[in-house]
PDB file of N, CA and C in Angstrom:
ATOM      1  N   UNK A   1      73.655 147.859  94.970  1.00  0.00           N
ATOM      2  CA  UNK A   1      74.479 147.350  96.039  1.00  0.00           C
ATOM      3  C   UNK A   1      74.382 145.829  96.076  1.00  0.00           C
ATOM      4  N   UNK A   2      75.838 145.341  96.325  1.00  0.00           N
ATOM      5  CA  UNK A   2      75.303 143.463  96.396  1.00  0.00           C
ATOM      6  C   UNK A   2      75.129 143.202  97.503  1.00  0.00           C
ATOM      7  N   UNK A   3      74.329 141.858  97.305  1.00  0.00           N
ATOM      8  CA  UNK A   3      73.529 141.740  98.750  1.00  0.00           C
ATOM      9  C   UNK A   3      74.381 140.505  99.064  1.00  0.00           C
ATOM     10  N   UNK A   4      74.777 141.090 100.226  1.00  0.00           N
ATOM     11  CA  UNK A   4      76.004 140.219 100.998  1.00  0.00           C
ATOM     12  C   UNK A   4      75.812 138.746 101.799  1.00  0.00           C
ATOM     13  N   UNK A   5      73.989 138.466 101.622  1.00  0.00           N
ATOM     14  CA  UNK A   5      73.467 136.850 102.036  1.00  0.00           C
ATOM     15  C   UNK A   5      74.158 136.363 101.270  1.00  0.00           C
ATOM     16  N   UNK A   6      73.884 136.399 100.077  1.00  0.00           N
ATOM     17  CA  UNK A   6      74.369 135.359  98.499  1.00  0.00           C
ATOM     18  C   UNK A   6      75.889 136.051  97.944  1.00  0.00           C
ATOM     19  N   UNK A   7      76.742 136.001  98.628  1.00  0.00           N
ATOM     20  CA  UNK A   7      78.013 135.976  97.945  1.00  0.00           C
ATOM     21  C   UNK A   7      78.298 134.892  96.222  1.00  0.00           C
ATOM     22  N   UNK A   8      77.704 133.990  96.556  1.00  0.00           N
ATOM     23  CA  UNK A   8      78.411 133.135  95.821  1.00  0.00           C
ATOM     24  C   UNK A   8      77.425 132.697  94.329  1.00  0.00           C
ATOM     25  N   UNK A   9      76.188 133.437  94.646  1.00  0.00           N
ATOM     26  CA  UNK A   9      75.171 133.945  93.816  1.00  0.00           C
ATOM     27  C   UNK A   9      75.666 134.073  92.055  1.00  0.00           C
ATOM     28  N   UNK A  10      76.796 134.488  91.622  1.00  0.00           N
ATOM     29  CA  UNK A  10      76.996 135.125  90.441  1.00  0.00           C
ATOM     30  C   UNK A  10      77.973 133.481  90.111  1.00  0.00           C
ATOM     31  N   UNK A  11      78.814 132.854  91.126  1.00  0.00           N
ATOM     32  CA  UNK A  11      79.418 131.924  90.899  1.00  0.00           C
ATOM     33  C   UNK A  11      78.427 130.929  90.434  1.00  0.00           C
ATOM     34  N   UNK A  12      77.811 131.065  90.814  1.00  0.00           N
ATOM     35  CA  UNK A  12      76.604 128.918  90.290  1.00  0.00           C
ATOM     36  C   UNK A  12      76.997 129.514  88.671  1.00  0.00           C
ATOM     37  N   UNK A  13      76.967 127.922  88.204  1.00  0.00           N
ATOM     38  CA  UNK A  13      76.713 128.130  86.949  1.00  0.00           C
ATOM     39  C   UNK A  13      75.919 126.489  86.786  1.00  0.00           C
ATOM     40  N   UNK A  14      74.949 126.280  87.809  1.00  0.00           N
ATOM     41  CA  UNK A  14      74.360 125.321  87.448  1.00  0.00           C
ATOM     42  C   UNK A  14      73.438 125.706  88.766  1.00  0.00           C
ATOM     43  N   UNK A  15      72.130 125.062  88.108  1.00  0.00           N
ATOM     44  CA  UNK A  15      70.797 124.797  88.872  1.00  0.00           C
ATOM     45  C   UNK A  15      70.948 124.088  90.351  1.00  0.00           C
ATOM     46  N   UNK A  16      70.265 124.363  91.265  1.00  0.00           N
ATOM     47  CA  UNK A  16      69.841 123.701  92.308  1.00  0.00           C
ATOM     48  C   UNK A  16      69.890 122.357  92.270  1.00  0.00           C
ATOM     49  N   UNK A  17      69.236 121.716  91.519  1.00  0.00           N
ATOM     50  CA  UNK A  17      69.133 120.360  91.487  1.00  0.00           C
ATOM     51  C   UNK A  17      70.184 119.309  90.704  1.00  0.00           C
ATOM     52  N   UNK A  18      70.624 119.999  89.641  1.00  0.00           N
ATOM     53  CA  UNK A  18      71.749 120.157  89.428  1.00  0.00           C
ATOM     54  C   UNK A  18      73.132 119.760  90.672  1.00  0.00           C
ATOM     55  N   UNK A  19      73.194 120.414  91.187  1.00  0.00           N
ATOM     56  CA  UNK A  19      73.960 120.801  92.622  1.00  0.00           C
ATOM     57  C   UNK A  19      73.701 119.451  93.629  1.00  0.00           C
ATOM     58  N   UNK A  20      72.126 119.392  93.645  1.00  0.00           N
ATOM     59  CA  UNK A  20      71.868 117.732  94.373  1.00  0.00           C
ATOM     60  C   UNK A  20      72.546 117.022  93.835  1.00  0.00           C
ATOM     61  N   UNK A  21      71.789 116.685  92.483  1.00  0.00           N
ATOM     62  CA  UNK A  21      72.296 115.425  91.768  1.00  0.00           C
ATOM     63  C   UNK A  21      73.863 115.236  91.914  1.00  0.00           C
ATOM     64  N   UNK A  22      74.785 116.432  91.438  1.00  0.00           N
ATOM     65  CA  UNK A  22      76.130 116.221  92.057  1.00  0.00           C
ATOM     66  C   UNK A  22      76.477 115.971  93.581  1.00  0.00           C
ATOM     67  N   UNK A  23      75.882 116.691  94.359  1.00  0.00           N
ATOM     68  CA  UNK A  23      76.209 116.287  95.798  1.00  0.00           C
ATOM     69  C   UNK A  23      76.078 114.734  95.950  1.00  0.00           C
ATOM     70  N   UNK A  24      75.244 114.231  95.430  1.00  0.00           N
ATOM     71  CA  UNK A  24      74.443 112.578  95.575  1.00  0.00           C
ATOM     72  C   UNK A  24      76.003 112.169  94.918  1.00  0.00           C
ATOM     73  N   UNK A  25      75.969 111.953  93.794  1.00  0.00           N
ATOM     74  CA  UNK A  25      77.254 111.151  93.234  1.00  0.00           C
ATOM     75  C   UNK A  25      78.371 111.135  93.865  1.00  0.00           C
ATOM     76  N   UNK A  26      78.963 112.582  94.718  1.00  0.00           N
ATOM     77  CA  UNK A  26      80.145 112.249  95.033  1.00  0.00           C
ATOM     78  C   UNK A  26      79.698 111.743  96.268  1.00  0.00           C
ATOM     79  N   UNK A  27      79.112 111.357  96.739  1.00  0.00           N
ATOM     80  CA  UNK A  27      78.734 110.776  98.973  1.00  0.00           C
ATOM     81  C   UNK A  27      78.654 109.617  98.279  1.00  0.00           C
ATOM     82  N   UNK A  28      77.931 108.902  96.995  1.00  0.00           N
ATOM     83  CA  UNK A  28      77.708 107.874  96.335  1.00  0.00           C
ATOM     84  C   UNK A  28      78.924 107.074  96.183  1.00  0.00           C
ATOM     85  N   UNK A  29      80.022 108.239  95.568  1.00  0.00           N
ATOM     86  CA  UNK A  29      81.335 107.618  95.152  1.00  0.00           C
ATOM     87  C   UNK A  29      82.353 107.607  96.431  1.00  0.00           C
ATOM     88  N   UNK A  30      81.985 108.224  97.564  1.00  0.00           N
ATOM     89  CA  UNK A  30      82.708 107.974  98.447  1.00  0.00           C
ATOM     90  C   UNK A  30      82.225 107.043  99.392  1.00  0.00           C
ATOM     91  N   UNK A  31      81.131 106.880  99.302  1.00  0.00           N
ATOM     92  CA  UNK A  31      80.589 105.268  99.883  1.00  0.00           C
ATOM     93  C   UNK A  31      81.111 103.813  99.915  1.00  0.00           C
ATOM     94  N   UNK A  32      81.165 104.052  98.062  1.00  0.00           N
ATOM     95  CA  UNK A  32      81.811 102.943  96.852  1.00  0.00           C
ATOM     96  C   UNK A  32      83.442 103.026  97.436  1.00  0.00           C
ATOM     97  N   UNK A  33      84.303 103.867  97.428  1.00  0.00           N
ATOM     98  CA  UNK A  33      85.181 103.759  97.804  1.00  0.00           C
ATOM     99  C   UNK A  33      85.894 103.378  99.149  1.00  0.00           C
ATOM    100  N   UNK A  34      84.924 103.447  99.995  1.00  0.00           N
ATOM    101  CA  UNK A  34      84.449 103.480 101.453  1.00  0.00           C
ATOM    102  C   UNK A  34      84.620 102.027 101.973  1.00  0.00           C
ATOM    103  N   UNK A  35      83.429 101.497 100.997  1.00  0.00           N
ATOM    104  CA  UNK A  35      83.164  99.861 100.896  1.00  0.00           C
ATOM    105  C   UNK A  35      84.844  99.219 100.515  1.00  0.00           C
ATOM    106  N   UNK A  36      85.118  99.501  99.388  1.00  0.00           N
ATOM    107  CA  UNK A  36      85.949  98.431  98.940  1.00  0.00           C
ATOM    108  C   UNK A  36      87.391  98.771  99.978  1.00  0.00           C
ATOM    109  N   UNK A  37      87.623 100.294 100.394  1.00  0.00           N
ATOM    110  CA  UNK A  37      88.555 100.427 101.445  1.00  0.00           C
ATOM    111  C   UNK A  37      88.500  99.082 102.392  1.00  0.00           C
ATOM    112  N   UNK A  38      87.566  99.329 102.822  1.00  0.00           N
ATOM    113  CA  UNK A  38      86.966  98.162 103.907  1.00  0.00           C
ATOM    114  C   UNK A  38      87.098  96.838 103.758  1.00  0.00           C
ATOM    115  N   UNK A  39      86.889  96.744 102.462  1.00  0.00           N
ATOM    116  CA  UNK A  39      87.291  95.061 101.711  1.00  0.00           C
ATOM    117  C   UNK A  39      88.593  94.953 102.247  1.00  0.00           C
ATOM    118  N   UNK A  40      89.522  95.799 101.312  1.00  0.00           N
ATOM    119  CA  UNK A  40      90.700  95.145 101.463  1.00  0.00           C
ATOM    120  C   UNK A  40      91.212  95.215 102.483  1.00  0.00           C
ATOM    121  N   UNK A  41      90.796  96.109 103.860  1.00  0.00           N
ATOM    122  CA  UNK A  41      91.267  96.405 105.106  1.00  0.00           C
ATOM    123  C   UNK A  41      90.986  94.758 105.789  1.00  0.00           C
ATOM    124  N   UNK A  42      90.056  94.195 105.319  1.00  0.00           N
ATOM    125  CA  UNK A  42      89.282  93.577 106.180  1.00  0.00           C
ATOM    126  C   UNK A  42      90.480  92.252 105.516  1.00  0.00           C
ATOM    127  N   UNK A  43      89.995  91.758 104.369  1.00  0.00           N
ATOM    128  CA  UNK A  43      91.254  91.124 103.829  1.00  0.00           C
ATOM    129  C   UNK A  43      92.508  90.888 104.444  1.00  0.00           C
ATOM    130  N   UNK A  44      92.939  91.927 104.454  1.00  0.00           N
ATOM    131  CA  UNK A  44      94.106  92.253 105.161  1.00  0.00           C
ATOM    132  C   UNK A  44      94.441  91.551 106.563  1.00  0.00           C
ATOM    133  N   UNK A  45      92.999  91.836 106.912  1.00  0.00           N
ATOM    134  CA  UNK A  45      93.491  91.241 108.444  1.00  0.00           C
ATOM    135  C   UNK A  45      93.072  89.747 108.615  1.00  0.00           C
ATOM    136  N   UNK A  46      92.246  89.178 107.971  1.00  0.00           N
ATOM    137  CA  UNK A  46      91.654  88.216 108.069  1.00  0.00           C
ATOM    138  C   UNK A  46      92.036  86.961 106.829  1.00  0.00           C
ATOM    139  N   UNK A  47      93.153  87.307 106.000  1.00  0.00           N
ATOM    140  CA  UNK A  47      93.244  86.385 104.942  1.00  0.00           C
ATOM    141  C   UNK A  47      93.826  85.051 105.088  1.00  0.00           C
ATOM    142  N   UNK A  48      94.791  84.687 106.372  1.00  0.00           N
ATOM    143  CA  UNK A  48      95.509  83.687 107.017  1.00  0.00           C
ATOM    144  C   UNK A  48      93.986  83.104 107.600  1.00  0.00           C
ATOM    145  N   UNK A  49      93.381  83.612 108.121  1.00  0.00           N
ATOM    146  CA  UNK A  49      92.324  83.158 109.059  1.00  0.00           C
ATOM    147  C   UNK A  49      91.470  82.308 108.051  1.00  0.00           C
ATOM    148  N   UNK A  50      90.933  82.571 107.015  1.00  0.00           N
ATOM    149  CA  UNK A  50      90.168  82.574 106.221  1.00  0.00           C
ATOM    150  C   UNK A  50      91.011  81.197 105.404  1.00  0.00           C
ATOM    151  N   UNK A  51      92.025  81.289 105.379  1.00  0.00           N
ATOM    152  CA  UNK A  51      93.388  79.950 104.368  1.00  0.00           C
ATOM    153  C   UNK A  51      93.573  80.540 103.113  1.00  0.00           C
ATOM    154  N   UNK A  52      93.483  81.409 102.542  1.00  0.00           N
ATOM    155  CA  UNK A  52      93.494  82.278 101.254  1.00  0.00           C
ATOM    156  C   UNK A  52      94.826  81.954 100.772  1.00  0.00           C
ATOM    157  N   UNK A  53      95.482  81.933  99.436  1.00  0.00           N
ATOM    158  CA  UNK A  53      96.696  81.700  99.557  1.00  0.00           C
ATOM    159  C   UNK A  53      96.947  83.482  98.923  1.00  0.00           C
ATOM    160  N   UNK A  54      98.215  83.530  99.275  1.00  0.00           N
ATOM    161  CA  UNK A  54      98.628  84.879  99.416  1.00  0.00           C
ATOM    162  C   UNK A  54      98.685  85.838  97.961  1.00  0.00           C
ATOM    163  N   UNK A  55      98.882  84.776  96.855  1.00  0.00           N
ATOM    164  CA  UNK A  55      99.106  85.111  95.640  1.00  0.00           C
ATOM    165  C   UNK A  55      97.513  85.749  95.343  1.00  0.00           C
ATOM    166  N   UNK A  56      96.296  85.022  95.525  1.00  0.00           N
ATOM    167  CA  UNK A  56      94.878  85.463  95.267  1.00  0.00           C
ATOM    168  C   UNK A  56      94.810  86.985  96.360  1.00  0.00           C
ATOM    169  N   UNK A  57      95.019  86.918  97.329  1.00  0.00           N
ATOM    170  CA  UNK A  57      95.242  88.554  98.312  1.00  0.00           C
ATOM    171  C   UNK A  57      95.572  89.320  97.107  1.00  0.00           C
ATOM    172  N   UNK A  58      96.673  88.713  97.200  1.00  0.00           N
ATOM    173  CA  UNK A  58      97.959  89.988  95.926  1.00  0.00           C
ATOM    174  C   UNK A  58      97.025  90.427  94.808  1.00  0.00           C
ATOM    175  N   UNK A  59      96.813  89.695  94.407  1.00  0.00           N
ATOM    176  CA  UNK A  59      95.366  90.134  92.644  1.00  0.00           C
ATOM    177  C   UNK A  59      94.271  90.572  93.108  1.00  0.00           C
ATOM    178  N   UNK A  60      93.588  90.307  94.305  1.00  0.00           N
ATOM    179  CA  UNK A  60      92.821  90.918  94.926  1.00  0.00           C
ATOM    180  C   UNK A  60      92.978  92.370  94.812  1.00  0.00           C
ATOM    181  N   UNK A  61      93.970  92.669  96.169  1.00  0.00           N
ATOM    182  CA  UNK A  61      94.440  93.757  96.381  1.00  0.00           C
ATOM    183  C   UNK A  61      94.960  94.638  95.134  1.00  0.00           C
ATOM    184  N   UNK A  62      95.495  94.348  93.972  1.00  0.00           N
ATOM    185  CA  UNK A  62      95.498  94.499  92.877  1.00  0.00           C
ATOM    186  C   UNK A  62      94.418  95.228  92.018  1.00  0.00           C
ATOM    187  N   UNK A  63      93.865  94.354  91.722  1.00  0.00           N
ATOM    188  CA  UNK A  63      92.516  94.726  90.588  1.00  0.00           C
ATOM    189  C   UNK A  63      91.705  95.611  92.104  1.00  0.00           C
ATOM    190  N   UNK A  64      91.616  95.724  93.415  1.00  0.00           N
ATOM    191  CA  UNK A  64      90.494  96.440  93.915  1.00  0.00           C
ATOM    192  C   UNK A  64      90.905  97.817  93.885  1.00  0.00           C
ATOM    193  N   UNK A  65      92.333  98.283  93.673  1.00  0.00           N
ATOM    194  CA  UNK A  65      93.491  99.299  93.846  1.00  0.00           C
ATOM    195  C   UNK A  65      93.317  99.917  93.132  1.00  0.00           C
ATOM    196  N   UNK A  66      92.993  99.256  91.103  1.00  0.00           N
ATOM    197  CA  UNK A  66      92.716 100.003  89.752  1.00  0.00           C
ATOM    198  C   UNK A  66      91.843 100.068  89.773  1.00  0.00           C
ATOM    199  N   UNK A  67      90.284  99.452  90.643  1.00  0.00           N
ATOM    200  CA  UNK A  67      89.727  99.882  90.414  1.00  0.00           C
ATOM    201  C   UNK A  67      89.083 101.141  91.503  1.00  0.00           C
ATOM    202  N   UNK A  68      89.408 101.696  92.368  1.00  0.00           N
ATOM    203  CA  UNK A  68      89.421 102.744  93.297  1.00  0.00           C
ATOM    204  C   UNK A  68      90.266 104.033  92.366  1.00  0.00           C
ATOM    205  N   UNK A  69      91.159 103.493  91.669  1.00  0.00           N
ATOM    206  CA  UNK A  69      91.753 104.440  90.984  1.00  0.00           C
ATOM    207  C   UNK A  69      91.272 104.858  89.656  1.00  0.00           C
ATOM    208  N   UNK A  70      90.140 104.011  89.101  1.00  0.00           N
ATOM    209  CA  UNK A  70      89.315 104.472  88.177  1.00  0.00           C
ATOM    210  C   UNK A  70      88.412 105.265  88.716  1.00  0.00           C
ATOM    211  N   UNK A  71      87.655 104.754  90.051  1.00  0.00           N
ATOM    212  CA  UNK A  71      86.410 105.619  90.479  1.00  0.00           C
ATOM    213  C   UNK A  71      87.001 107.126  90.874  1.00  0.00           C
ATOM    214  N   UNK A  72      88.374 107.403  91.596  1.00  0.00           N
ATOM    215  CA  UNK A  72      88.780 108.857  91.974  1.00  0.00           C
ATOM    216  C   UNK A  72      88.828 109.187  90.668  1.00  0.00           C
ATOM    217  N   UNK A  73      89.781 108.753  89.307  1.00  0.00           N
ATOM    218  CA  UNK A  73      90.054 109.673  88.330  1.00  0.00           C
ATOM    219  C   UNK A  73      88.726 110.319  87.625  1.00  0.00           C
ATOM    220  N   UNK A  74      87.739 109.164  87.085  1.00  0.00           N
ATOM    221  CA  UNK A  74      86.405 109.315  86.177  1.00  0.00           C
ATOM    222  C   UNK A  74      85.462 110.161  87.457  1.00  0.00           C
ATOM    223  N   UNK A  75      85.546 110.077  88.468  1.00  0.00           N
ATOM    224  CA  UNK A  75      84.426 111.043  89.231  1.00  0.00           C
ATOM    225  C   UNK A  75      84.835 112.174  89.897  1.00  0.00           C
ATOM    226  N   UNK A  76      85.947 112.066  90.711  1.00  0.00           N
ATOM    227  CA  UNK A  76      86.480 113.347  91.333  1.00  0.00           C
ATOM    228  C   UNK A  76      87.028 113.970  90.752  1.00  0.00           C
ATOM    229  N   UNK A  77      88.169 113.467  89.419  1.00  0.00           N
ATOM    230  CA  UNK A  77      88.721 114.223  88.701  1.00  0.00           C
ATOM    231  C   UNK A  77      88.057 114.607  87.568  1.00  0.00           C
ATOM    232  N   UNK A  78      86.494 114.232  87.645  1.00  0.00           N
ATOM    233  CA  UNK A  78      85.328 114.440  86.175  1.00  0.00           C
ATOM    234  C   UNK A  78      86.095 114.363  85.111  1.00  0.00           C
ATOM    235  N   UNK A  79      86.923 112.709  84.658  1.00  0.00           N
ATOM    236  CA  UNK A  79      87.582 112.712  83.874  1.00  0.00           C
ATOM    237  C   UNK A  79      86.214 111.969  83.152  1.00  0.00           C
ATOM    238  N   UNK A  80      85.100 111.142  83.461  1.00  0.00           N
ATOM    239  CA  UNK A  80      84.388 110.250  83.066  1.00  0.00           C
ATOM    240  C   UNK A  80      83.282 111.348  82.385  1.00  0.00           C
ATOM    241  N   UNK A  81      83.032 112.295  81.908  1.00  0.00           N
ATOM    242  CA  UNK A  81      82.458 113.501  81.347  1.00  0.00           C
ATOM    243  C   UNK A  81      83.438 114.079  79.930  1.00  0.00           C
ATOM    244  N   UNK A  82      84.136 113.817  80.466  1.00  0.00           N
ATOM    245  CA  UNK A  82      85.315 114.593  79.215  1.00  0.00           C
ATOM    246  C   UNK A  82      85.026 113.348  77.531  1.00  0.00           C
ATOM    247  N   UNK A  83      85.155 114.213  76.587  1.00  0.00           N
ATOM    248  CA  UNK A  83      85.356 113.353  75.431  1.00  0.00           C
ATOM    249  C   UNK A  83      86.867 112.094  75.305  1.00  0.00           C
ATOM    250  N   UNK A  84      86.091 110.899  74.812  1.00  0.00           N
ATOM    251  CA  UNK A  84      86.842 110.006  74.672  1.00  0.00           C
ATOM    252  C   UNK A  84      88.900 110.267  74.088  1.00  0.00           C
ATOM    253  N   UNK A  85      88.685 111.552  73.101  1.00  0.00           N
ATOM    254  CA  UNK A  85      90.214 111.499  72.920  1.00  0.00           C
ATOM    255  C   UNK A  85      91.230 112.369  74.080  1.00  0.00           C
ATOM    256  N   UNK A  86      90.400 112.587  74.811  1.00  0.00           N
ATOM    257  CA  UNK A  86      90.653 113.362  76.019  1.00  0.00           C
ATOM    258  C   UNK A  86      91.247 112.689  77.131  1.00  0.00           C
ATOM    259  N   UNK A  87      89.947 111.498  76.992  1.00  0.00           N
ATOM    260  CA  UNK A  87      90.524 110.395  78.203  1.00  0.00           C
ATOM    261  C   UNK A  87      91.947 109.561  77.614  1.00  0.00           C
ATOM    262  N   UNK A  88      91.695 109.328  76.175  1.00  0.00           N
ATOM    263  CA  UNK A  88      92.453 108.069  75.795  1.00  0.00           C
ATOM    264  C   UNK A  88      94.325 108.655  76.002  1.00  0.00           C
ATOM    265  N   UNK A  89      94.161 110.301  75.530  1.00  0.00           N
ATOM    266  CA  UNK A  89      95.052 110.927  75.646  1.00  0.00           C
ATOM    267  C   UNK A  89      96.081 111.004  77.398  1.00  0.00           C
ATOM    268  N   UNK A  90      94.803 110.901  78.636  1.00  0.00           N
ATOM    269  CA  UNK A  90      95.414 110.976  79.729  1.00  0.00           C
ATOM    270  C   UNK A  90      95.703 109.328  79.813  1.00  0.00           C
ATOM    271  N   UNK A  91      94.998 108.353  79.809  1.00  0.00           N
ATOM    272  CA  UNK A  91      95.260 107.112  80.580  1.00  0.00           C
ATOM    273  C   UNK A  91      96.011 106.296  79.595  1.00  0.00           C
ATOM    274  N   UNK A  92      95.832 105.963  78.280  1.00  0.00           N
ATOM    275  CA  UNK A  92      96.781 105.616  77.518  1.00  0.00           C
ATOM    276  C   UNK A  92      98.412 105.601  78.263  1.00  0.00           C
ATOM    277  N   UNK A  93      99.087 106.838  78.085  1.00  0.00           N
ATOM    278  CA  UNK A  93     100.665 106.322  78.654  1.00  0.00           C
ATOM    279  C   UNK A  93     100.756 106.178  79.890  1.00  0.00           C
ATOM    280  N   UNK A  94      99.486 106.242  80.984  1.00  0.00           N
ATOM    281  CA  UNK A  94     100.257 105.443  82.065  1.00  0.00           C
ATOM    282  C   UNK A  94      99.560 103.829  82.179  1.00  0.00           C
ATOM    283  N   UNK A  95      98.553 103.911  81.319  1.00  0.00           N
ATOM    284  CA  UNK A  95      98.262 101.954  80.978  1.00  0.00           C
ATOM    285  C   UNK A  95      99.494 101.552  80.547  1.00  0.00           C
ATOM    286  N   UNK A  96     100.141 102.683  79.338  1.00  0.00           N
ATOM    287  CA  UNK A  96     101.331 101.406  78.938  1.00  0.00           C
ATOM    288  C   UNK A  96     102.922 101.565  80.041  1.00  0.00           C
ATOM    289  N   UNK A  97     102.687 102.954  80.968  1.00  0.00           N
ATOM    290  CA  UNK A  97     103.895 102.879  81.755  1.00  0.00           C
ATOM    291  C   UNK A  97     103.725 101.951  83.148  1.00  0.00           C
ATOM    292  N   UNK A  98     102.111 101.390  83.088  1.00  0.00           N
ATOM    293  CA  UNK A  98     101.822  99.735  84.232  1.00  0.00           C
ATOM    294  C   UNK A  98     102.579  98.574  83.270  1.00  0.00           C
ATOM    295  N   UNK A  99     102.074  98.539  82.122  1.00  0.00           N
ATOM    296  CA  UNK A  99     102.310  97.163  81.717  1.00  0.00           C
ATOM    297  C   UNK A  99     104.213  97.088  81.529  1.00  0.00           C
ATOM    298  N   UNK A 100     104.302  97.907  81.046  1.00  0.00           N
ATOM    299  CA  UNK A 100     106.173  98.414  81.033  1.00  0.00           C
ATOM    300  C   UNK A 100     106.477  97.904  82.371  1.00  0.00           C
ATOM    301  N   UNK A 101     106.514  98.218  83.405  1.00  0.00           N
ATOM    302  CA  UNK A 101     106.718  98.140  84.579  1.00  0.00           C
ATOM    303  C   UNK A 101     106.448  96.757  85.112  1.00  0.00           C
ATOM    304  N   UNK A 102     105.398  96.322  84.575  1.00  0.00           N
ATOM    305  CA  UNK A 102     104.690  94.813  84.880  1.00  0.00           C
ATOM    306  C   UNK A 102     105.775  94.089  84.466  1.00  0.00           C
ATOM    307  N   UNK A 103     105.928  94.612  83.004  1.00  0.00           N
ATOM    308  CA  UNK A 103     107.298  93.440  82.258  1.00  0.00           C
ATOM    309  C   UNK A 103     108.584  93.426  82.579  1.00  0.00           C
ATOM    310  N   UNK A 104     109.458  94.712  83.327  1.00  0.00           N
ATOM    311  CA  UNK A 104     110.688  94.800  84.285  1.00  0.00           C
ATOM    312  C   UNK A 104     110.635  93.878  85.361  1.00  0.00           C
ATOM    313  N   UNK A 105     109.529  93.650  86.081  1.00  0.00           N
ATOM    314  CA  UNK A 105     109.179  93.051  87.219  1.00  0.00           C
ATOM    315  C   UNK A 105     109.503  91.915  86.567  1.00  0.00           C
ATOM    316  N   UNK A 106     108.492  90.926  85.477  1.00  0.00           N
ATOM    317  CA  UNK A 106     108.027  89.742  85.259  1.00  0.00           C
ATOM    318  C   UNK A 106     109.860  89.258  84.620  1.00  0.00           C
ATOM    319  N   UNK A 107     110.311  89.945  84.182  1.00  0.00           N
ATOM    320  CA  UNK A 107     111.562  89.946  83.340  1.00  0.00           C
ATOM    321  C   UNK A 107     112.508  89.430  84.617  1.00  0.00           C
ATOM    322  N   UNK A 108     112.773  90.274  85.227  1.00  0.00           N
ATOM    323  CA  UNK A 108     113.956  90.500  86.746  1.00  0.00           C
ATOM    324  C   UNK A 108     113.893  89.657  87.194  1.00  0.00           C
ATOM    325  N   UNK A 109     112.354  89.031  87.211  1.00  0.00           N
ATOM    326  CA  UNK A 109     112.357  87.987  88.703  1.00  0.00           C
ATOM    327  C   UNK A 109     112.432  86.434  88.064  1.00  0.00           C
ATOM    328  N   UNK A 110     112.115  86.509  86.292  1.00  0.00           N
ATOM    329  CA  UNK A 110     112.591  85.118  85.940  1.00  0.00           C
ATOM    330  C   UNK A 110     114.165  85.105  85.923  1.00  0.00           C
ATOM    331  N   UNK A 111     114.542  86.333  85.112  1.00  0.00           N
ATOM    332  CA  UNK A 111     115.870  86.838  85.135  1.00  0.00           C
ATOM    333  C   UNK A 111     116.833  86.371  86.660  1.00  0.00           C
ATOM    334  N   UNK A 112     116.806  86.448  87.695  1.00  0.00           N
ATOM    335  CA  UNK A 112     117.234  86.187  88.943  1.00  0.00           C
ATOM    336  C   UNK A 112     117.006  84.121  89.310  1.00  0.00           C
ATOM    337  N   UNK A 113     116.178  84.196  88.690  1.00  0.00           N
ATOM    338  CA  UNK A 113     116.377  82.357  88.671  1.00  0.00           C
ATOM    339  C   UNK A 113     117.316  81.682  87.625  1.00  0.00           C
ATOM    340  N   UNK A 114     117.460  82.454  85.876  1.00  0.00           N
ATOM    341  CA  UNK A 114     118.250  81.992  85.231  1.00  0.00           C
ATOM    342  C   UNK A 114     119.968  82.341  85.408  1.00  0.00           C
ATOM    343  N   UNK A 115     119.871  83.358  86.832  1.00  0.00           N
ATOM    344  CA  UNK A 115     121.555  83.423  87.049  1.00  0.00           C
ATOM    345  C   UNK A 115     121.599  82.103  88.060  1.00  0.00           C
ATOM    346  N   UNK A 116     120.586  82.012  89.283  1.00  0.00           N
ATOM    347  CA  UNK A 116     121.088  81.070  90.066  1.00  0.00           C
ATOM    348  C   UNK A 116     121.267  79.633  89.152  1.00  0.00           C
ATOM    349  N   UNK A 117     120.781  79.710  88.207  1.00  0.00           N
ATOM    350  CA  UNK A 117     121.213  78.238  87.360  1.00  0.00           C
ATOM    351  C   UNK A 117     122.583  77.910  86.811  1.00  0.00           C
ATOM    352  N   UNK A 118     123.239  79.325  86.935  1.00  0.00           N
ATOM    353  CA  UNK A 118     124.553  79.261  86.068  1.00  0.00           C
ATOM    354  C   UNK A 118     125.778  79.335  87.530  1.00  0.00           C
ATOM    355  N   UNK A 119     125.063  80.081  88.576  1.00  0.00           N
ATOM    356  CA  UNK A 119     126.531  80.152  89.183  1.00  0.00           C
ATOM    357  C   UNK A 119     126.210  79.137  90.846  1.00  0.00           C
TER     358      UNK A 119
END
């Protein structure tokens, strides 16, 4: 007869400590994410105050964005465990569908100064 305390008994497929050590990393990684939330919240409100010019915010807010989006993919999505052609296979086309996108942007907006020159 199964003993109905431990339902979930046959599910572990990892040790006790095991189980810590993971519990620790993700409160770890939501700390980390926690913090830099907070950065840019704080940023946010305080960057006029501070004389920041808006363009350094922008790259700020930027690079703190990819990198929050590295810590969810490599830890919550345990992409940072998987073999390298695994990863290169997921992040590869959307690195090159940022920089694509980077260059529509960078293109358009010189693009929009070389019409006001003509008309």
């Amino acid at each position: 007869m199964q003993d109905s305390n431990e339902p979930y008994k046959y599910a572990q497929h990892h040790s006790e400590e095991e189980g810590k050590k993971t519990r620790r990393m993700i409160w770890n990684m939501f700390w980390v994410l926690l913090a830099i939330t907070s950065i840019e919240v704080g940023l946010g409100i305080k960057w006029k105050d501070w004389d920041l010019s808006w363009h350094l915010v922008k790259m700020t807010f930027i690079v703190m964005t990819i990198g929050k989006a590295y810590f969810i993919v490599a830890y919550y999505m345990h992409l940072k465990h998987e073999r390298t052609a695994l990863q290169n296979t997921i992040i590869i086309p959307y690195a090159m569908l940022a920089l694509y996108l980077m260059y529509i942007v960078f293109t358009e907006a010189t693009f929009t100064d070389y019409l006001d020159h003509f008309f």
